[in-house]
Protein backbone atom coordinates (compact mmCIF):
# COMPACT_ATOMS: atom_id res chain seq x y z
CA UNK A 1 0.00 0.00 0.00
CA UNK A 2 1.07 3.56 -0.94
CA UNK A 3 -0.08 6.51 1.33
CA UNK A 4 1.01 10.01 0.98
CA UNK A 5 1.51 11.56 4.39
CA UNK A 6 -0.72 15.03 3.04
CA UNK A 7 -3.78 12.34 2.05
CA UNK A 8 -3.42 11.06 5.34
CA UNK A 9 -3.76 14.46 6.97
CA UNK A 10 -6.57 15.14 4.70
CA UNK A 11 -8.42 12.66 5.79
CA UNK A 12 -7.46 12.38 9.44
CA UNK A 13 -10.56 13.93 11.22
CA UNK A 14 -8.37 14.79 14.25
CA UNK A 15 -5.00 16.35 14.65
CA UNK A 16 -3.29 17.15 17.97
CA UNK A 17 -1.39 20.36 18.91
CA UNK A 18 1.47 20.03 21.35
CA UNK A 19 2.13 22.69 23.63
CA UNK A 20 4.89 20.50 25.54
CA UNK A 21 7.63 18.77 24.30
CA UNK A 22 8.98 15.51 24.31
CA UNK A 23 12.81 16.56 25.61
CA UNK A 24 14.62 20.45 25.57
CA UNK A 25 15.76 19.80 22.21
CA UNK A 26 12.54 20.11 21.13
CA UNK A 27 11.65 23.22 23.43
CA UNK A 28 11.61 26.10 20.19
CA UNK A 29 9.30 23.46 17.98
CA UNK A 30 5.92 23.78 18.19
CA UNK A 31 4.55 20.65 16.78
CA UNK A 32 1.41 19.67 15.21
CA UNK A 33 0.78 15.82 15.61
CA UNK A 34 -0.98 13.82 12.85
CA UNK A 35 -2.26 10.89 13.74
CA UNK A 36 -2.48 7.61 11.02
CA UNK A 37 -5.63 5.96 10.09
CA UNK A 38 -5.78 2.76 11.14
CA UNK A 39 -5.82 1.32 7.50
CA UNK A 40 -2.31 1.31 7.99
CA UNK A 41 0.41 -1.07 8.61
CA UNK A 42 2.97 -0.60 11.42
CA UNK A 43 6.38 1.62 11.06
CA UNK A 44 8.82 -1.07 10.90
CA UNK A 45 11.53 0.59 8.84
CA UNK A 46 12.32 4.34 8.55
CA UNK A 47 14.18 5.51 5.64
CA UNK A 48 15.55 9.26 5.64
CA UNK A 49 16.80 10.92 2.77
CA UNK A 50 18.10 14.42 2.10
CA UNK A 51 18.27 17.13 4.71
CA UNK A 52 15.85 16.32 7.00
CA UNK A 53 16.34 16.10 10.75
CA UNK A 54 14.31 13.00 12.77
CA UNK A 55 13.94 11.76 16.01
CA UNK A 56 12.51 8.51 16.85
CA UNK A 57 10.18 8.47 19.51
CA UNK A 58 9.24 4.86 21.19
CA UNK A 59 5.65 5.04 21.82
CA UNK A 60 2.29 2.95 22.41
CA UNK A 61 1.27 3.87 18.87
CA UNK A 62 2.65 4.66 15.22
CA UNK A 63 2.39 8.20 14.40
CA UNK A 64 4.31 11.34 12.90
CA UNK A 65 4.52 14.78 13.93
CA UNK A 66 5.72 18.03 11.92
CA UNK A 67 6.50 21.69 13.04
CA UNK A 68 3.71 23.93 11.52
CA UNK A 69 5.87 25.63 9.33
CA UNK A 70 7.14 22.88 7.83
CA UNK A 71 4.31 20.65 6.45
CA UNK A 72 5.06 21.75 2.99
CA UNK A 73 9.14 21.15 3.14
CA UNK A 74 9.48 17.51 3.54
CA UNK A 75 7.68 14.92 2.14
CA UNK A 76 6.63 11.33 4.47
CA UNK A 77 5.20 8.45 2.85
CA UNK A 78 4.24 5.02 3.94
CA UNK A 79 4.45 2.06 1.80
CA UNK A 80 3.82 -0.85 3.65
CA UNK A 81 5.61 -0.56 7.36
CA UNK A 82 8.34 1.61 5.36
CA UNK A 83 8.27 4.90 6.21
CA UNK A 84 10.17 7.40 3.87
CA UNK A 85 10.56 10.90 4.60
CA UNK A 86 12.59 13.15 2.70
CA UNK A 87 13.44 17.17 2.16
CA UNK A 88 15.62 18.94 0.21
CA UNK A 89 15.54 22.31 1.99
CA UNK A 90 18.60 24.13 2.81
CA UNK A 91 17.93 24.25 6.32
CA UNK A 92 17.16 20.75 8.18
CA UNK A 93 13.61 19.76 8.71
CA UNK A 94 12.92 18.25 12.06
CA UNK A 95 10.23 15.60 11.88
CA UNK A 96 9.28 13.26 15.01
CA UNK A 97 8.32 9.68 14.54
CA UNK A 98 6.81 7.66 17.19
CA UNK A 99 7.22 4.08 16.91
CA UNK A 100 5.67 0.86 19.00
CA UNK A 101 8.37 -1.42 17.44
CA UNK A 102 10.72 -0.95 14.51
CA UNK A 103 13.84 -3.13 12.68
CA UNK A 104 15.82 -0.84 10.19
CA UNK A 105 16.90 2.62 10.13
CA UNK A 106 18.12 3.91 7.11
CA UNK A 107 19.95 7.11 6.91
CA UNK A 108 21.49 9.13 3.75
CA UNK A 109 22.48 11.95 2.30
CA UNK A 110 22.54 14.85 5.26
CA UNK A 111 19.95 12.84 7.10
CA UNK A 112 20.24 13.41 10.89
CA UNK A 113 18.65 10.86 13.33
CA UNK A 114 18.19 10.88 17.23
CA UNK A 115 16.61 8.55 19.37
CA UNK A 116 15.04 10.36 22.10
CA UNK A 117 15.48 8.30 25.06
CA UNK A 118 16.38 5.08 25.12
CA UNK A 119 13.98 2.40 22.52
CA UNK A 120 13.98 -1.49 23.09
CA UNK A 121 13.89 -3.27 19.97
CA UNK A 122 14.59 -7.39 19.76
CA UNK A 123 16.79 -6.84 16.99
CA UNK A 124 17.50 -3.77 14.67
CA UNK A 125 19.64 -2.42 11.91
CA UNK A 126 20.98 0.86 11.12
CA UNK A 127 22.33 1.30 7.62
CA UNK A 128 23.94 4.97 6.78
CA UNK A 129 25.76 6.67 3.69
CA UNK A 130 27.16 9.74 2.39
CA UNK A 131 26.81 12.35 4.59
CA UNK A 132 24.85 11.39 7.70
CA UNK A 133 24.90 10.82 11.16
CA UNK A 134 23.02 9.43 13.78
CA UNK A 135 23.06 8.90 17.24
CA UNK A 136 21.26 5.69 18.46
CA UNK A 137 20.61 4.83 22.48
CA UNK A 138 18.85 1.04 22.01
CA UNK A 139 18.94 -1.85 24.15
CA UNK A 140 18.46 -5.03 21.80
CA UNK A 141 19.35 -8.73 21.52
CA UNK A 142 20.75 -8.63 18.21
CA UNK A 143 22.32 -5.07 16.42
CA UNK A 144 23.46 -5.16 13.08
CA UNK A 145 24.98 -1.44 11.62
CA UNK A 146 26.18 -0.71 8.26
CA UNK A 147 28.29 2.26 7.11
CA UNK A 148 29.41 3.89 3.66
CA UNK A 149 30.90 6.87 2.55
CA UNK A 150 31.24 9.35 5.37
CA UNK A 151 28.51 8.66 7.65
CA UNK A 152 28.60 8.70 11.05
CA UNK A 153 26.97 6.92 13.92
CA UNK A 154 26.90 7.14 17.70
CA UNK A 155 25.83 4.00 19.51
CA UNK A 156 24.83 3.73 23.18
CA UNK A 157 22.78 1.17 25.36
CA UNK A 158 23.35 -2.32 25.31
CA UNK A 159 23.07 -5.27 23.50
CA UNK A 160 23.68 -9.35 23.25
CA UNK A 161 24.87 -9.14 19.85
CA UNK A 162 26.65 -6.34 17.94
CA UNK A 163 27.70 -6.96 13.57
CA UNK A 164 29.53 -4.24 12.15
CA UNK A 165 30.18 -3.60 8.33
CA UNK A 166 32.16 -0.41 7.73
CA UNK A 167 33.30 0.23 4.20
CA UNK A 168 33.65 3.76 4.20
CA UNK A 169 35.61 6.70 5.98
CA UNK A 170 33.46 7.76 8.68
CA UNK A 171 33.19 7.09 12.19
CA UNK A 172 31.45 4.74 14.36
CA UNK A 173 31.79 5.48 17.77
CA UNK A 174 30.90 2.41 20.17
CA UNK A 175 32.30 3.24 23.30
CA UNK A 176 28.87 4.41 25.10
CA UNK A 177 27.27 0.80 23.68
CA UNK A 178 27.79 -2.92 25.91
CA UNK A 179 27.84 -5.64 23.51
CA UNK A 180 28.41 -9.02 24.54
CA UNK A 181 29.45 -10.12 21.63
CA UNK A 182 30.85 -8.08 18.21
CA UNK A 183 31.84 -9.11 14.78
CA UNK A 184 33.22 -7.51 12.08
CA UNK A 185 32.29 -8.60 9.02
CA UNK A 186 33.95 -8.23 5.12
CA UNK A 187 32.46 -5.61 2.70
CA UNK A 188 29.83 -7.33 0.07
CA UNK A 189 28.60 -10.02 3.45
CA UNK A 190 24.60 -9.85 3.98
CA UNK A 191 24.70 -12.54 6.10
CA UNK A 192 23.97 -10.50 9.32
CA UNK A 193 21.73 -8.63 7.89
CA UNK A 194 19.53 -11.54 7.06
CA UNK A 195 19.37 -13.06 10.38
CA UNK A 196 18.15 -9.37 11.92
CA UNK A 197 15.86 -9.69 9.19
CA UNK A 198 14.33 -13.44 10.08
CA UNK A 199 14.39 -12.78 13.68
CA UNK A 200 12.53 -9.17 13.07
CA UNK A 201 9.65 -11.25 11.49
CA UNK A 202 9.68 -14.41 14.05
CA UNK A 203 9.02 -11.64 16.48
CA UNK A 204 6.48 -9.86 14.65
CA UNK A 205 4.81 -13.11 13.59
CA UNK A 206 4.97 -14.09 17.23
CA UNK A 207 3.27 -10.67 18.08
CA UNK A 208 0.35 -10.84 15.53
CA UNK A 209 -0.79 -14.42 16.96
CA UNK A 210 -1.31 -13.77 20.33
């Protein structure tokens, strides 16, 4: 399914104002919440493209929320539980997306992403190129990260399980993050990747039974 974020908003019959905010980073933003319909599948993968600042938000529900001013400077689509959002503004666009459970992160261009807090995730990937950074505080079982170009990536938290594949010349800084066990792997090996992947959908299949 393909859903542009303005339909949604369209035809959402309620929106939300937020007069607080989450943390003091976002203390200048006044925010203006959208919620989904329910026709729609679960954010399970964010993708973020251009220059477009997010933060992920671990929540009870999937939603998105964008400053006022900037609803017409960054588009957000959903296709399936893959959530795109992109802007090619010269100044960063902040966009907040509040997640129940997600498995991928995916992060290029001059794409900034924040967790806000810290989000606890079974097992999740964060794949980054070009120009971005991100700064990730998860607790997981299994952590997978990929970087290219000159991305960089700030991991803290925990986890049982941490594979790294670096082929480019940025920086991934680890010392804030307890893993158990690492490996690096050899550029071109998906390996790793796959097994986040299968045990992202055991858990999700486990999820949708019960």
């Amino acid at each position: 399914m393909k859903t542009s974020f303005k339909t949604l908003v369209a035809s959402a019959l309620t929106a939300i104002v937020l007069s607080t905010t989450v943390v003091t980073a976002f203390a200048t933003e006044k925010v203006t919440a959208k919620e989904k319909v329910s026709e729609n599948m679960d954010i399970k993968r964010v993708v973020v493209n251009g220059n477009t600042k997010v933060f992920i938000v671990q929540s009870n529900r999937d939603w998105v929320a964008i400053g006022d001013d900037n609803m017409d400077k960054v588009s957000v689509k959903q296709i399936g539980n893959t959530l795109s959002i992109n802007s090619s503004e010269a100044t960063p666009v902040v966009v907040t997306v509040y997640v129940k459970d997600l498995y991928r992160i995916t992060a290029t261009d001059h794409a900034d992403v924040n967790t806000v807090g810290t989000v606890n995730l079974s097992a999740l990937q964060v794949i980054m190129s070009d120009h971005a950074k991100a700064r990730i505080k998860a607790k997981t079982e299994s952590l997978y990260t990929d970087l290219k170009g000159e991305a960089n990536l700030e991991l803290l938290g925990a986890t049982d399980s941490h594979t790294i594949k670096n082929t480019g010349i940025g920086n991934l800084k680890v010392d804030k993050l307890a893993a158990a066990k690492t490996e690096n792997l050899p550029a071109g090996t998906r390996l790793a990747m796959n097994d986040t992947v299968h045990n992202a959908k055991r858990i999700n299949e486990g999820a949708s039974k019960r």
